[in-house]
Structure formats: structure tokens, C-alpha cells
C-alpha atoms as a PDB file:
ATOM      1  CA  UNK A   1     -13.969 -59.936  27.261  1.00  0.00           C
ATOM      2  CA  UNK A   2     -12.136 -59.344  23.914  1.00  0.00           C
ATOM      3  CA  UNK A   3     -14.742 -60.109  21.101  1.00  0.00           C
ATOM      4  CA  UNK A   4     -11.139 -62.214  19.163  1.00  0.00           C
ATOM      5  CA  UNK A   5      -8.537 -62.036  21.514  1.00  0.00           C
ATOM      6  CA  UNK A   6      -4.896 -61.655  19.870  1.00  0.00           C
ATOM      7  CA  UNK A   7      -2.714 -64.442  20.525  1.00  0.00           C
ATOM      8  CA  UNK A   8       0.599 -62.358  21.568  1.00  0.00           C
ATOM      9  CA  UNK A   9       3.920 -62.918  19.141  1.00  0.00           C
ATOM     10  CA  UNK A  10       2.303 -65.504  17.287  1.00  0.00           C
ATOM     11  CA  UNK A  11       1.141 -63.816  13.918  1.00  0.00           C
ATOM     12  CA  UNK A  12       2.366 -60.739  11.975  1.00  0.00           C
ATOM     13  CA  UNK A  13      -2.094 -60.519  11.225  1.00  0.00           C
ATOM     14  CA  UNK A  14      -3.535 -60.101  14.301  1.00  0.00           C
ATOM     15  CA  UNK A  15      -5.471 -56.685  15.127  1.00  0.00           C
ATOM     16  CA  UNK A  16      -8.049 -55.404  17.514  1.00  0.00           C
ATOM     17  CA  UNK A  17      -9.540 -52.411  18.456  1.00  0.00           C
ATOM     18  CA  UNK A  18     -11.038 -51.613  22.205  1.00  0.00           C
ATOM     19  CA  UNK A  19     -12.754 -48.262  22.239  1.00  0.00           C
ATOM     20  CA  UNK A  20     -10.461 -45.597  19.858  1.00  0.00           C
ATOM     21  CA  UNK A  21      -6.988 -48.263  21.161  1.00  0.00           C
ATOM     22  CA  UNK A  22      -5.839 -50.133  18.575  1.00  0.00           C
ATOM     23  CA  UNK A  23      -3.694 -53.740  19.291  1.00  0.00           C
ATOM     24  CA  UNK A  24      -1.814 -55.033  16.711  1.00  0.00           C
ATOM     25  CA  UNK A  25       0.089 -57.937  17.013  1.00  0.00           C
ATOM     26  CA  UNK A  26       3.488 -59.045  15.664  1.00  0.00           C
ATOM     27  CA  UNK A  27       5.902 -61.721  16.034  1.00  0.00           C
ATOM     28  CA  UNK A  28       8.693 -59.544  18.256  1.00  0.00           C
ATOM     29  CA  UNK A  29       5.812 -57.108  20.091  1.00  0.00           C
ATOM     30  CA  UNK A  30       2.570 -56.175  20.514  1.00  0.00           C
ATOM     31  CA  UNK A  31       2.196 -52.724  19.446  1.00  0.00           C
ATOM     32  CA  UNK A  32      -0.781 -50.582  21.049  1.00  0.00           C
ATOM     33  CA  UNK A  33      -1.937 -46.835  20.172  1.00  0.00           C
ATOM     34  CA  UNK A  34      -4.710 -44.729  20.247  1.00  0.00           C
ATOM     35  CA  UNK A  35      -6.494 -43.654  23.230  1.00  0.00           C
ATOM     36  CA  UNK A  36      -9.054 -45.324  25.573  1.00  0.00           C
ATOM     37  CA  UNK A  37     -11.408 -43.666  27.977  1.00  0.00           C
ATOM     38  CA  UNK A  38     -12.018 -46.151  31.153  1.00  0.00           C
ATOM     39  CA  UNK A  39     -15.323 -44.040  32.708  1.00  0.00           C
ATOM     40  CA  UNK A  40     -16.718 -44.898  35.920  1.00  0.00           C
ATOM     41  CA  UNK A  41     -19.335 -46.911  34.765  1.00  0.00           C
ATOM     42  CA  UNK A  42     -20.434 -50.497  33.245  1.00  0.00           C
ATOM     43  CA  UNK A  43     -19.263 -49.488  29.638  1.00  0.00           C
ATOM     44  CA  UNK A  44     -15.850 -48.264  31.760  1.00  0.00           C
ATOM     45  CA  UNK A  45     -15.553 -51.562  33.265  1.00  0.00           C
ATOM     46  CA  UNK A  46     -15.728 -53.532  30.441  1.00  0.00           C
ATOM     47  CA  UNK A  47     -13.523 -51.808  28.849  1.00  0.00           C
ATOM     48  CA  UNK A  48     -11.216 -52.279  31.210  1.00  0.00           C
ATOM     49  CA  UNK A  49     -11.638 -55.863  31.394  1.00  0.00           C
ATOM     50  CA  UNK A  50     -10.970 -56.230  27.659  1.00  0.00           C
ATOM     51  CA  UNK A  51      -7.464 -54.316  27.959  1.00  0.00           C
ATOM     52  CA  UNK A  52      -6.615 -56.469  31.145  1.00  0.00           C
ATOM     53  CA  UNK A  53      -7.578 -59.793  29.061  1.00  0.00           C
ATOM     54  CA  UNK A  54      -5.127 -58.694  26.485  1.00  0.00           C
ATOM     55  CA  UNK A  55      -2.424 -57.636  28.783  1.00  0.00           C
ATOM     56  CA  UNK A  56      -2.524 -61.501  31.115  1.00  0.00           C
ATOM     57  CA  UNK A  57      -2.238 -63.026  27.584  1.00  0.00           C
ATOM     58  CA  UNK A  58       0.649 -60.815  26.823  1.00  0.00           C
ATOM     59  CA  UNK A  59       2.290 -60.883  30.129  1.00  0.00           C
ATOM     60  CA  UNK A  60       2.116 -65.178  30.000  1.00  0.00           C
ATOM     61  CA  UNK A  61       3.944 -65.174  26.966  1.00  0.00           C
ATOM     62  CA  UNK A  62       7.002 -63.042  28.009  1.00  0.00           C
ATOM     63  CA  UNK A  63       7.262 -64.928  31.550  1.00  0.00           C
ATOM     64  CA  UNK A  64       6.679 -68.215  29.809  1.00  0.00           C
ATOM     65  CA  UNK A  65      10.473 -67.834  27.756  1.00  0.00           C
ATOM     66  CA  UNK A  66      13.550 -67.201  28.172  1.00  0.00           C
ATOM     67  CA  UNK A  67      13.937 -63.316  27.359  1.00  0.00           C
ATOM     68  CA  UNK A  68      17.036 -61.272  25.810  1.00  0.00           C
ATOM     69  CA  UNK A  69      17.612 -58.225  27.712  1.00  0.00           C
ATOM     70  CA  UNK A  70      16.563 -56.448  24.460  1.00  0.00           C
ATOM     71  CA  UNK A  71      15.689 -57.217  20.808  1.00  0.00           C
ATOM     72  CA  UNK A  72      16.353 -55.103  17.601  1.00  0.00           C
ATOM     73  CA  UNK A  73      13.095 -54.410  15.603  1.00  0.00           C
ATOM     74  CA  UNK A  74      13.205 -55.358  12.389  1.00  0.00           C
ATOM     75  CA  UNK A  75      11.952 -52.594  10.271  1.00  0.00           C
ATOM     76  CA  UNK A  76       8.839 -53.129   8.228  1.00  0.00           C
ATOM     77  CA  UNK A  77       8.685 -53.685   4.887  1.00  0.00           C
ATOM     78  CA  UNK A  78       7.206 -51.787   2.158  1.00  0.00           C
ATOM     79  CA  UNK A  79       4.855 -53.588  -1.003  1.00  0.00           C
ATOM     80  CA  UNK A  80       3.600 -52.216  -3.400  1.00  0.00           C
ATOM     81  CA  UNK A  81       0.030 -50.672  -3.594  1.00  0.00           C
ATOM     82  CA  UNK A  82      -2.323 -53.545  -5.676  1.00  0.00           C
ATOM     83  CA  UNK A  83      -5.007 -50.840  -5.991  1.00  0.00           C
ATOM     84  CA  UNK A  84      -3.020 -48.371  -8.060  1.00  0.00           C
END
């Protein structure tokens, strides 16, 4: 399983990594890029496991609501840089 698993929509902080996949986790989606190998093998299948943990967290939160048909994304915002 998912060393810290993301709690879907509930944090604009959340982030995990499986493999070279990256999770990140927002308050209107859960955003997911990068690649991921699943191999035929024990490393595969835990991998696999991890990504399917995330996904039944995900999926109860959308069938748990009400949904829109669709949302507008708010863009993100830009700060500035402390380290300059």
C-alpha cells in the first residue's frame, strides 16, 4: 500500500510519488503524471496495488457527492520566489 495515502479533494498539499508517477492532490482534482512501469513481477504488483489504493480512495469520493456535469479549473496562482 501507499507509504501516506492522499486523501482525494481535501487539501491543495497533498503529493505522492509511485515509481516515476507523481499524485498531487487538490481541492477540485487529483492530478497524476509521469510514467509507471507495472512489470510482471512482485515489485510490479505492488506497484499496482499502490495506484489501485489511490484510485478506490478517489473513486469513493466522487460517488459519495452529488457531481456537476463539469467544473471550471481555477487557474493557479503565481507567488513570488522567497529564495531570490
Amino acid at each position: 500500500m501507499a507509504k501516506k495515502p492522499i486523501k482525494p479533494f481535501k487539501n491543495e498539499s497533498d503529493c505522492l510519488q509511485i515509481d516515476d508517477l507523481t499524485i498531487e492532490n487538490r481541492i477540485d482534482r487529483v492530478s497524476l503524471f509521469g510514467s509507471i512501469d507495472i512489470t510482471r513481477d512482485k515489485n510490479g504488483l505492488a506497484l499496482a496495488r499502490q495506484l489501485r489504493e489511490i484510485l478506490e480512495l478517489t473513486l469513493h469520493e466522487l460517488e459519495g457527492v452529488e457531481l456537476p456535469d463539469r467544473i471550471t479549473l481555477e487557474a493557479g496562482k503565481s507567488v513570488k520566489n522567497p529564495f531570490t
